[in-house]
N, C-alpha and C. Protein backbone atom coordinates (compact mmCIF):
# COMPACT_ATOMS: atom_id res chain seq x y z
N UNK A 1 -2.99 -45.61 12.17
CA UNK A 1 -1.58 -45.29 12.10
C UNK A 1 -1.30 -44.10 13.01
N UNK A 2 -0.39 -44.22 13.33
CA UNK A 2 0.17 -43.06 14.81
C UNK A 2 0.65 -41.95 14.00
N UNK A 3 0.08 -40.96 14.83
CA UNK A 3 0.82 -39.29 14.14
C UNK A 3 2.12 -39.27 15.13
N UNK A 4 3.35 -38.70 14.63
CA UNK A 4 4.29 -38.63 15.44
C UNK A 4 4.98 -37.56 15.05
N UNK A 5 4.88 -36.75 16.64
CA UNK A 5 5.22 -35.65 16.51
C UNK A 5 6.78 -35.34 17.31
N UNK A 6 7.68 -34.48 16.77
CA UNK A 6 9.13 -34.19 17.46
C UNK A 6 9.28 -32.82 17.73
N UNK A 7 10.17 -32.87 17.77
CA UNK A 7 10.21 -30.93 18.98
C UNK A 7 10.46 -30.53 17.36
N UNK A 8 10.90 -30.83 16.13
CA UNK A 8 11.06 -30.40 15.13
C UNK A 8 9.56 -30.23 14.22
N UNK A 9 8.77 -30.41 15.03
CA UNK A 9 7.47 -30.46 13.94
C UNK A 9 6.88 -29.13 14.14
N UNK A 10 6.04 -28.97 12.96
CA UNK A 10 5.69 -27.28 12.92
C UNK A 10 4.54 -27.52 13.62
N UNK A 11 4.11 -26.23 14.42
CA UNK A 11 3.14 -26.61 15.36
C UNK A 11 1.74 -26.12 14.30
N UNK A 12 1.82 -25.29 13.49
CA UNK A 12 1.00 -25.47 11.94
C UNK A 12 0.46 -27.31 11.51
N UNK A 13 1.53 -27.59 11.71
CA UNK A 13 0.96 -28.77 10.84
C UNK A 13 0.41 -29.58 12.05
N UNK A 14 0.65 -29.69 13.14
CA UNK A 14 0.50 -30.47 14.39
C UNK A 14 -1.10 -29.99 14.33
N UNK A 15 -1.40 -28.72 14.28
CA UNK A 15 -2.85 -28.22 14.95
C UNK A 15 -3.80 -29.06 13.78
N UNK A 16 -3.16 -29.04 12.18
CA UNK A 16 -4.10 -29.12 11.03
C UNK A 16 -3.88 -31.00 11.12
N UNK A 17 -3.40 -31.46 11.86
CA UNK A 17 -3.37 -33.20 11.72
C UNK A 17 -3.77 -33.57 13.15
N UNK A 18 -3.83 -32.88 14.23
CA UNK A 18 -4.46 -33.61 14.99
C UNK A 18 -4.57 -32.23 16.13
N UNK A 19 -6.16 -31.69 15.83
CA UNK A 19 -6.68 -30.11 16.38
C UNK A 19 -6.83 -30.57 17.82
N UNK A 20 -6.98 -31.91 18.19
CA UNK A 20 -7.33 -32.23 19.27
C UNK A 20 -5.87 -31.62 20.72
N UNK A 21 -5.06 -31.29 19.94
CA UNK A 21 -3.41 -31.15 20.72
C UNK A 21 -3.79 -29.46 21.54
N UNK A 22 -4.33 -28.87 20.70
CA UNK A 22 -4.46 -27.42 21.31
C UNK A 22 -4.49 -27.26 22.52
N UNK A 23 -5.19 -28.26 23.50
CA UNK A 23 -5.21 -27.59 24.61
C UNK A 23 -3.86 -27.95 25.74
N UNK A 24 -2.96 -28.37 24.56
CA UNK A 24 -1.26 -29.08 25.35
C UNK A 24 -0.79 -27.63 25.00
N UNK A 25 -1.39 -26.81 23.88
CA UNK A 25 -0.54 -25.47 23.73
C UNK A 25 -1.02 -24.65 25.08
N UNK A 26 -2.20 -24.11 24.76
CA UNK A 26 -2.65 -23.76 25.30
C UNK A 26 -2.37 -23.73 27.37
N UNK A 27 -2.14 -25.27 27.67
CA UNK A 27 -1.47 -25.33 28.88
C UNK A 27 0.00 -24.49 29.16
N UNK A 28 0.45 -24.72 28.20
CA UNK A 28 1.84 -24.40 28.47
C UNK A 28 2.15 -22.60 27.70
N UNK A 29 0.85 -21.86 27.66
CA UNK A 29 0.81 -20.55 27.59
C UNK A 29 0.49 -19.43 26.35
N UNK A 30 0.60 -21.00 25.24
CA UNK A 30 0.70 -20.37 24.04
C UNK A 30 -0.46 -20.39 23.95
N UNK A 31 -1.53 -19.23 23.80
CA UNK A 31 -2.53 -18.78 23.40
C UNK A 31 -3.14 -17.88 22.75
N UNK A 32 -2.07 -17.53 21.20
CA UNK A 32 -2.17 -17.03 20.53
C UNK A 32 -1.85 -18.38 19.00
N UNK A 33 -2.64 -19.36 19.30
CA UNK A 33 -2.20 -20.58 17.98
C UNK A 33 -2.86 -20.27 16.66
N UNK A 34 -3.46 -19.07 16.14
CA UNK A 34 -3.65 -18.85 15.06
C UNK A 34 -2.90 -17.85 14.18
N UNK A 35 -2.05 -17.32 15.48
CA UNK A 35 -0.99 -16.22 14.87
C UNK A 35 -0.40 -16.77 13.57
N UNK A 36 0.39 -16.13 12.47
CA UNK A 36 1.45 -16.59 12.04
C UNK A 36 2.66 -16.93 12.77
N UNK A 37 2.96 -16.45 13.42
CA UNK A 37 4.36 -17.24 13.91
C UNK A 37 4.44 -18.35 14.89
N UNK A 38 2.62 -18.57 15.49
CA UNK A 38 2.61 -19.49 16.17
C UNK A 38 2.48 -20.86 15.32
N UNK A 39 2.00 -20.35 14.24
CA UNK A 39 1.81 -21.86 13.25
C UNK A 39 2.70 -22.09 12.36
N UNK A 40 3.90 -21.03 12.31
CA UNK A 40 5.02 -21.38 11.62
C UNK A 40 6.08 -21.71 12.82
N UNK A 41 6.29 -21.84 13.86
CA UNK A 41 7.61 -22.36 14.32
C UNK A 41 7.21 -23.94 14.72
N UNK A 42 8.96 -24.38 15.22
CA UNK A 42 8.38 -25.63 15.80
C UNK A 42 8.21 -25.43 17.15
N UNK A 43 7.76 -27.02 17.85
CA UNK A 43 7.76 -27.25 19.26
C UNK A 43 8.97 -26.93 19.69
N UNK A 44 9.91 -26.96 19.08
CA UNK A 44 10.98 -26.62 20.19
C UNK A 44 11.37 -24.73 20.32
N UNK A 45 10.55 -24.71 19.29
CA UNK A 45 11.07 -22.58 19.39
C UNK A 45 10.20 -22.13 20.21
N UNK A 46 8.61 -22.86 20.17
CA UNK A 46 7.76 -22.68 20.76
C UNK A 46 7.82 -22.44 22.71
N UNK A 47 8.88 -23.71 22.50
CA UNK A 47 8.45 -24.08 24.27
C UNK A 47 10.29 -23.17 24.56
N UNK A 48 10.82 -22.92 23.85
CA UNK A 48 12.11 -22.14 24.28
C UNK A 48 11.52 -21.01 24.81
N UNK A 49 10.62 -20.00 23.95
CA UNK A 49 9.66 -19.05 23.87
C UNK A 49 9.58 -19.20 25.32
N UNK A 50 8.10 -20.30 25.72
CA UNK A 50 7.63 -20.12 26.61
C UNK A 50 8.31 -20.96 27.47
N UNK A 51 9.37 -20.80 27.90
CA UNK A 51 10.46 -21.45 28.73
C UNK A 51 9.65 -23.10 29.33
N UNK A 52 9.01 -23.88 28.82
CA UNK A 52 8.93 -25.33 29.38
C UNK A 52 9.58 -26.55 28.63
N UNK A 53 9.88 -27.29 29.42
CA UNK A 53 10.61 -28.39 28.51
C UNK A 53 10.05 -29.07 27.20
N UNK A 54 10.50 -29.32 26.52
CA UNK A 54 9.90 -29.93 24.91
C UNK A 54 9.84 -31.36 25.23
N UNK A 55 10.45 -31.48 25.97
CA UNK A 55 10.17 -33.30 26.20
C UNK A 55 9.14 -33.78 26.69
N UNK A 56 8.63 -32.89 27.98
CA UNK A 56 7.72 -33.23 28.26
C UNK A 56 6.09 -32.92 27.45
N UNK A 57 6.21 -31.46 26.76
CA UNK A 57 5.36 -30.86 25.61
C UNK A 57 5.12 -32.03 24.66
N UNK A 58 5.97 -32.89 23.99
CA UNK A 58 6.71 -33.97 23.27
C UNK A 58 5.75 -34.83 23.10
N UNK A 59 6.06 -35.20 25.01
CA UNK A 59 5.08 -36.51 25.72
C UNK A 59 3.78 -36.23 25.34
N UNK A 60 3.27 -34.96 25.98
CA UNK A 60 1.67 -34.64 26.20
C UNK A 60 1.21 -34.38 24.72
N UNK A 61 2.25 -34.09 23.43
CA UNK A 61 1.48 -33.71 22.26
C UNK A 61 0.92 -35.47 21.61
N UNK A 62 2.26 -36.33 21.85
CA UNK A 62 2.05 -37.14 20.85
C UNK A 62 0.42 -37.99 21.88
N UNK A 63 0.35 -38.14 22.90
CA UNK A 63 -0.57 -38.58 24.33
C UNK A 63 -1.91 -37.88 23.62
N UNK A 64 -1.94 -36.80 23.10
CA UNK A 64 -3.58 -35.97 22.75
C UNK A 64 -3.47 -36.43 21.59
N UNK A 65 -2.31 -36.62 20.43
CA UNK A 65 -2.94 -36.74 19.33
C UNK A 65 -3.33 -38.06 18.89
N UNK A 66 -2.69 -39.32 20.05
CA UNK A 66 -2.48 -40.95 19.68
C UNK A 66 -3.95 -41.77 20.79
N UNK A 67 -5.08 -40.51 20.93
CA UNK A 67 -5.46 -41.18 22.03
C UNK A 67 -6.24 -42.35 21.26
């Protein structure tokens, strides 16, 4: 069954259902994913943060976690 992830998903729960995604954070700068506030916001506060698009973050999360 497919994990499916939206710019609304907590990136907490994204890391603890499919750890394999980290290095889509990690690309796009966030390299602090054990912080609290990195595992409490979503993809979309996340990538506002680090100014890249969520759509494409979106693409590459659900791509690592559905391989």
């Amino acid at each position: 069954m497919a994990y499916t992830i939206t710019k609304d998903t907590i990136i907490g729960d994204i890391l603890d259902n499919a750890p394999e995604t980290a290095p889509v954070f990690l690309e796009m700068g966030m390299h602090c994913l054990g912080c609290p506030s990195a595992r409490s916001e979503s993809v979309a506060d996340a990538c506002a943060v680090h100014g890249v698009n969520a759509d494409e973050i979106v693409a590459k999360l659900n791509a690592a976690a559905n391989k």
